[in-house]
C-alpha atoms as a PDB file:
ATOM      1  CA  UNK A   1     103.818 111.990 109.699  1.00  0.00           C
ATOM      2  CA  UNK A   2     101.706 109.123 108.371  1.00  0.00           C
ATOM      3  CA  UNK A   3      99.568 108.743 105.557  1.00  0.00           C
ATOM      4  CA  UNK A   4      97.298 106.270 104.059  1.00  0.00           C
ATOM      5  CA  UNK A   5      98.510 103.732 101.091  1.00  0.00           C
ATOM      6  CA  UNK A   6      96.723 101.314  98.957  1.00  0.00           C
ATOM      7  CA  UNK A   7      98.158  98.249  97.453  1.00  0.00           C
ATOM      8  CA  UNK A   8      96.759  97.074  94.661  1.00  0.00           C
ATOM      9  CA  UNK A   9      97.991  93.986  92.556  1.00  0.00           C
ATOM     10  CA  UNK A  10      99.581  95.387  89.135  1.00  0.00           C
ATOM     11  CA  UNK A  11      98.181  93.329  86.134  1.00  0.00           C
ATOM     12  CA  UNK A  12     101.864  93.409  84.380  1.00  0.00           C
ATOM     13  CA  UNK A  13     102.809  91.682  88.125  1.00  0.00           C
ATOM     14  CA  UNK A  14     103.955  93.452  90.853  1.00  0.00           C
ATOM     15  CA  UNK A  15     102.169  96.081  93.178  1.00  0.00           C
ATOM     16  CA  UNK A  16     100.548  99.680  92.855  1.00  0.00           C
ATOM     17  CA  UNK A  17     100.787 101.676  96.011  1.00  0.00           C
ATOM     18  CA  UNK A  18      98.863 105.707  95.632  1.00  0.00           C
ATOM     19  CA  UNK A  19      98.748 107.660  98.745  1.00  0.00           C
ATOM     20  CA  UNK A  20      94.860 108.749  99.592  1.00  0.00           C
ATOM     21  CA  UNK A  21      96.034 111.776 100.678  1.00  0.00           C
ATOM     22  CA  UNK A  22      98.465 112.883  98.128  1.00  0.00           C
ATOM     23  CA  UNK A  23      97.064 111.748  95.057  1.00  0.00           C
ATOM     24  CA  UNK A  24     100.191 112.831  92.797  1.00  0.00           C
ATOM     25  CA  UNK A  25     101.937 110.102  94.454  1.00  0.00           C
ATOM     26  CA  UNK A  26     102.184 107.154  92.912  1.00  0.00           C
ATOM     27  CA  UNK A  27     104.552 104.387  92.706  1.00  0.00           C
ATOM     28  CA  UNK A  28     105.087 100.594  92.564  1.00  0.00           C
ATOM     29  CA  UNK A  29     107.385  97.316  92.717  1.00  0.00           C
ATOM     30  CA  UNK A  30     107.883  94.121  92.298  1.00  0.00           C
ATOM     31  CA  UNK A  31     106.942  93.235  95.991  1.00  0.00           C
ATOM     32  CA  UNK A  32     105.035  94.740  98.605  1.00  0.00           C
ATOM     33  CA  UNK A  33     107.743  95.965 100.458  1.00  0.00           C
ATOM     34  CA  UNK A  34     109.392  97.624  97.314  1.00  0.00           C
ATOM     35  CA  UNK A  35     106.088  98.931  96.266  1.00  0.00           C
ATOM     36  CA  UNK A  36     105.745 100.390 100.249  1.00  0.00           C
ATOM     37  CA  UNK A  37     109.562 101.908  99.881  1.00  0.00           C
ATOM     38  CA  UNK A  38     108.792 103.282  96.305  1.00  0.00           C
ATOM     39  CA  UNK A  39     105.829 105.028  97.683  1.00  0.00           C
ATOM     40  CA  UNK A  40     107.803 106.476 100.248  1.00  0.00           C
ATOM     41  CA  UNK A  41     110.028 107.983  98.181  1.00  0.00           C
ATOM     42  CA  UNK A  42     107.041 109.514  95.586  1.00  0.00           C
ATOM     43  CA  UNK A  43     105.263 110.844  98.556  1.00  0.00           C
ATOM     44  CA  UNK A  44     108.700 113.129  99.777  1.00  0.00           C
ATOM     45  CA  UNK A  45     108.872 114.383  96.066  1.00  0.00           C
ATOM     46  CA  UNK A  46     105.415 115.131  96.041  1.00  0.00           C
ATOM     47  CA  UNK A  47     106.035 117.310  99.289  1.00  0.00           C
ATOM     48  CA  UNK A  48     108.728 118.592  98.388  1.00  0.00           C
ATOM     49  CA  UNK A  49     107.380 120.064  94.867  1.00  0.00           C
ATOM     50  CA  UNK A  50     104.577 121.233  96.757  1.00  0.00           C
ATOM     51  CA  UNK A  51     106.491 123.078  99.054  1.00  0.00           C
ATOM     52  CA  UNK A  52     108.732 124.757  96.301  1.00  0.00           C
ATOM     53  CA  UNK A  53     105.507 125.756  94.303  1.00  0.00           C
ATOM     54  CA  UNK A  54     104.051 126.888  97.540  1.00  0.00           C
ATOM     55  CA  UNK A  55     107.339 129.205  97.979  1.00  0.00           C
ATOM     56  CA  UNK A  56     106.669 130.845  94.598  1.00  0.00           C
ATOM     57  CA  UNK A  57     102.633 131.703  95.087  1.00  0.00           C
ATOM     58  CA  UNK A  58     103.078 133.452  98.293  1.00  0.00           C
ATOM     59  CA  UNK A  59     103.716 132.442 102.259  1.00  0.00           C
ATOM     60  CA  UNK A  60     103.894 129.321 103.771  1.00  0.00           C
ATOM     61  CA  UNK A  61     101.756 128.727 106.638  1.00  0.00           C
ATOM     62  CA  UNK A  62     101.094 125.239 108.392  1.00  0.00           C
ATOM     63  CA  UNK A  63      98.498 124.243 110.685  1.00  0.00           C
ATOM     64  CA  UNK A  64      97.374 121.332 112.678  1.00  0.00           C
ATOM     65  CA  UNK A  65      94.455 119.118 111.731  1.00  0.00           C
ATOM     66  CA  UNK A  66      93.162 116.693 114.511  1.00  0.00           C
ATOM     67  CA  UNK A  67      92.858 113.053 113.352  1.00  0.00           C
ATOM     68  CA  UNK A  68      89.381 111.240 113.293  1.00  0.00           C
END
């Protein structure tokens, strides 16, 4: 699956990446490709706490949502 990431330029240095559509994930790094790796990495945690949470409130259910 793909999703949509935004680079920004960190004012310490480096690079912010946030996914647009997981906004809990965050990340960043000292270049663009860390920062792009990082995110990665945040957006499977994110998915994967949202999955466990989703476990405990009741059933799982996934459907398909046609791009634009």
């Amino acid at each position: 699956m793909q999703y949509t990431v935004v680079l920004t330029d960190a004012e310490e240095g480096g690079y912010t990446a946030h996914c647009l559509e997981l906004p809990a994930a965050i990340s960043e790094g000292d270049t663009r490709e860390e920062a792009l790796e990082n995110i990665k990495e945040a957006i499977q945690l994110v998915l994967e706490v949202t999955e466990e949470q989703a476990r405990v409130l009741g059933e799982i259910t996934k459907v398909d949502v046609a791009s634009v």
